[in-house]
C-alpha atoms as a PDB file:
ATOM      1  CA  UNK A   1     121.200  84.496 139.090  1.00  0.00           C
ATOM      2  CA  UNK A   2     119.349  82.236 136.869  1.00  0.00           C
ATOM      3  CA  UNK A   3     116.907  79.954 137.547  1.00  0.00           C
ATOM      4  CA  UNK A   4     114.430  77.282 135.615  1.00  0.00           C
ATOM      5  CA  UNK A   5     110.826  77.964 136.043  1.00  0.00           C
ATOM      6  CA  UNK A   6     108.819  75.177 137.130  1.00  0.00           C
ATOM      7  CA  UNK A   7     105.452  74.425 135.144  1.00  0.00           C
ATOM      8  CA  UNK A   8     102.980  76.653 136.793  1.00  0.00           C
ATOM      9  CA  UNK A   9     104.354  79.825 136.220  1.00  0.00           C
ATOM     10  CA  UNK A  10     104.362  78.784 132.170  1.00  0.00           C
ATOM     11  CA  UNK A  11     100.517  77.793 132.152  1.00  0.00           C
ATOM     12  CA  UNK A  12      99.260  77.461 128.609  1.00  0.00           C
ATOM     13  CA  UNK A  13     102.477  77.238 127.112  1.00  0.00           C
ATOM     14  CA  UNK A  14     102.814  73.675 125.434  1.00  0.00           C
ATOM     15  CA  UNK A  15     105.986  74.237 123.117  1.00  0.00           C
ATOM     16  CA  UNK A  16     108.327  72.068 125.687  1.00  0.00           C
ATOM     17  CA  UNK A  17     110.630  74.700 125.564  1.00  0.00           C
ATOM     18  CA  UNK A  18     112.313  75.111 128.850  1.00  0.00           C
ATOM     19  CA  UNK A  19     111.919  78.646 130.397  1.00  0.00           C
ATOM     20  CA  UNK A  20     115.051  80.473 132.352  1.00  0.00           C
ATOM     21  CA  UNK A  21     115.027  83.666 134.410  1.00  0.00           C
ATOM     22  CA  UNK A  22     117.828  86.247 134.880  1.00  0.00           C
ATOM     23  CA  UNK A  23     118.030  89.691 136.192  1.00  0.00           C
ATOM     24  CA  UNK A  24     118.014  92.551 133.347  1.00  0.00           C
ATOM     25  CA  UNK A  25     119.405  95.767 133.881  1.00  0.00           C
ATOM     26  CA  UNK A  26     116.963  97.619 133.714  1.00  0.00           C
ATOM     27  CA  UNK A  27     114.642  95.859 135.707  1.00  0.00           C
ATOM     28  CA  UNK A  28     111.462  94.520 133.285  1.00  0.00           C
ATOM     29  CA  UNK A  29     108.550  94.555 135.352  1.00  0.00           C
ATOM     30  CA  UNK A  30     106.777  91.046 134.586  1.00  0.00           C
ATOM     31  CA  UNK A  31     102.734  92.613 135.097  1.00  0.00           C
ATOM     32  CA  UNK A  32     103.987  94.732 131.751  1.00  0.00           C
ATOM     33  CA  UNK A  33     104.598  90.742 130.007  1.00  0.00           C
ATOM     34  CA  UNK A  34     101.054  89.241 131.242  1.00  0.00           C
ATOM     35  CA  UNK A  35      98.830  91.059 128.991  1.00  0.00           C
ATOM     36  CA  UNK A  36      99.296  89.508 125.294  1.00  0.00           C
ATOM     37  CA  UNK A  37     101.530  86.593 126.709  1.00  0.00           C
ATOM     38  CA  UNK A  38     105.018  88.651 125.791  1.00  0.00           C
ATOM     39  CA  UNK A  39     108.082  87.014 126.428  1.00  0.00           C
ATOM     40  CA  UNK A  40     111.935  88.234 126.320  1.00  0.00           C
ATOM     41  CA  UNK A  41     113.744  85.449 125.196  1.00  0.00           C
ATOM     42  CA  UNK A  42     117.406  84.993 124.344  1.00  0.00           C
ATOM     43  CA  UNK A  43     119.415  82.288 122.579  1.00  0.00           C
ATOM     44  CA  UNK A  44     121.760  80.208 124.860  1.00  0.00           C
ATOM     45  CA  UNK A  45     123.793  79.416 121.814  1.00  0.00           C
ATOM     46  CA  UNK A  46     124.683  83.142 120.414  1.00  0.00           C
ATOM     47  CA  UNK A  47     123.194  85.107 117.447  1.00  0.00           C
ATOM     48  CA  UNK A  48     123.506  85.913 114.112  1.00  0.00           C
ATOM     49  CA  UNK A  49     127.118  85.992 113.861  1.00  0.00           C
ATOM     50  CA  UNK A  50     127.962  83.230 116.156  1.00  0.00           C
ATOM     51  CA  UNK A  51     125.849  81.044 114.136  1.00  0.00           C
ATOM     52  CA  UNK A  52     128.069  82.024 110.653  1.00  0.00           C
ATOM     53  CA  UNK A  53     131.408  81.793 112.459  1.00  0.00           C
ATOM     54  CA  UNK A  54     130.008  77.987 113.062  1.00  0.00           C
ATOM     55  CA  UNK A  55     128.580  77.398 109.520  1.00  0.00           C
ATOM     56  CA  UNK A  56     132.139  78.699 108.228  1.00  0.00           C
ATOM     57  CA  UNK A  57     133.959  76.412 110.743  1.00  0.00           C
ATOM     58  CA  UNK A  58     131.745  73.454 109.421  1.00  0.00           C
ATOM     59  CA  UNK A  59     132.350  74.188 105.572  1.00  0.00           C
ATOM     60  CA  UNK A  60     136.374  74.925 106.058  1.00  0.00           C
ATOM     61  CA  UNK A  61     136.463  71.714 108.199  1.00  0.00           C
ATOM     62  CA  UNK A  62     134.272  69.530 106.323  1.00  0.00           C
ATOM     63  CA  UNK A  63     131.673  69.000 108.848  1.00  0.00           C
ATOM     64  CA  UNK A  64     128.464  67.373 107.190  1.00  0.00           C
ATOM     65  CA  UNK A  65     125.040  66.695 108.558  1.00  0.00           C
ATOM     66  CA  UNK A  66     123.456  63.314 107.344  1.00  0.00           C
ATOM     67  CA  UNK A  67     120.044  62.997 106.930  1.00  0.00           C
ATOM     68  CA  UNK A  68     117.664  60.412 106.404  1.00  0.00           C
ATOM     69  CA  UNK A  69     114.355  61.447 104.979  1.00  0.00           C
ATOM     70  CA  UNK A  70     111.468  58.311 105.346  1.00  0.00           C
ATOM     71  CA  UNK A  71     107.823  58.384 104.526  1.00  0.00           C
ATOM     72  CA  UNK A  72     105.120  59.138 106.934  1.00  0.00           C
ATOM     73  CA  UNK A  73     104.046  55.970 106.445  1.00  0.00           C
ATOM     74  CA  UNK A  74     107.208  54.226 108.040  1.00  0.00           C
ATOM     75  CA  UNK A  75     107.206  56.254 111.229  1.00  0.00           C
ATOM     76  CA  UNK A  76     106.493  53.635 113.179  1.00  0.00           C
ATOM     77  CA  UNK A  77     109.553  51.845 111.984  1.00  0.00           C
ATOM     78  CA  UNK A  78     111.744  54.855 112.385  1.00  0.00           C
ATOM     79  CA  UNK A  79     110.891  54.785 115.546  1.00  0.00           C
ATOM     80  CA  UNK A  80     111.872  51.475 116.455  1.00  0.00           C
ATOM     81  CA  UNK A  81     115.112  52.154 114.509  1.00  0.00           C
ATOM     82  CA  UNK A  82     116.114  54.809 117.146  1.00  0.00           C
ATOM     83  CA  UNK A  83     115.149  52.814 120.165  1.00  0.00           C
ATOM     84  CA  UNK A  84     118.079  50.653 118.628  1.00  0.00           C
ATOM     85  CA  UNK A  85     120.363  53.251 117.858  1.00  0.00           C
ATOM     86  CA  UNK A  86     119.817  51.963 114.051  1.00  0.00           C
ATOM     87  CA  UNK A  87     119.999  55.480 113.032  1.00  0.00           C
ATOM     88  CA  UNK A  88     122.283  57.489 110.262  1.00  0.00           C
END
């Protein structure tokens, strides 16, 4: 069962990040997680290996990333660029 935990029950945290819940085997008792703000987190997109079989995929397919790199000082314009979808 997995759920998504609502804001209280993340008070303090401010990364955006959304939190998820799912029974472990064995159980993790949560009191043991309070003290020095531990987490268990996972990735919902696979690890290490996962990740090269993609970057391999990418580079054998020709898959690209395009990047635009602006100044600072035209942020404000970027910005308006993307409400227009007048993005690369």
């Amino acid at each position: 069962m997995t759920s998504t935990l609502p804001g209280p029950a993340e008070a303090g945290r401010d990364d955006g990040a959304p939190r998820r819940t799912r029974r472990t085997d064995p159980p993790v008792n949560g009191a043991n997680l309070i003290s020095g703000r531990k987490s268990i987190t996972g990735s919902g997109i696979g690890g290490m290996a996962e990740t090269l079989e993609m970057i391999d995929f990418c580079a054998e397919h020709g898959v690209v990333s395009d990047v635009e790199i602006i100044p600072i000082q035209a942020v404000n314009e970027a910005w308006e660029r993307m409400d227009r979808n007048d993005v690369k």
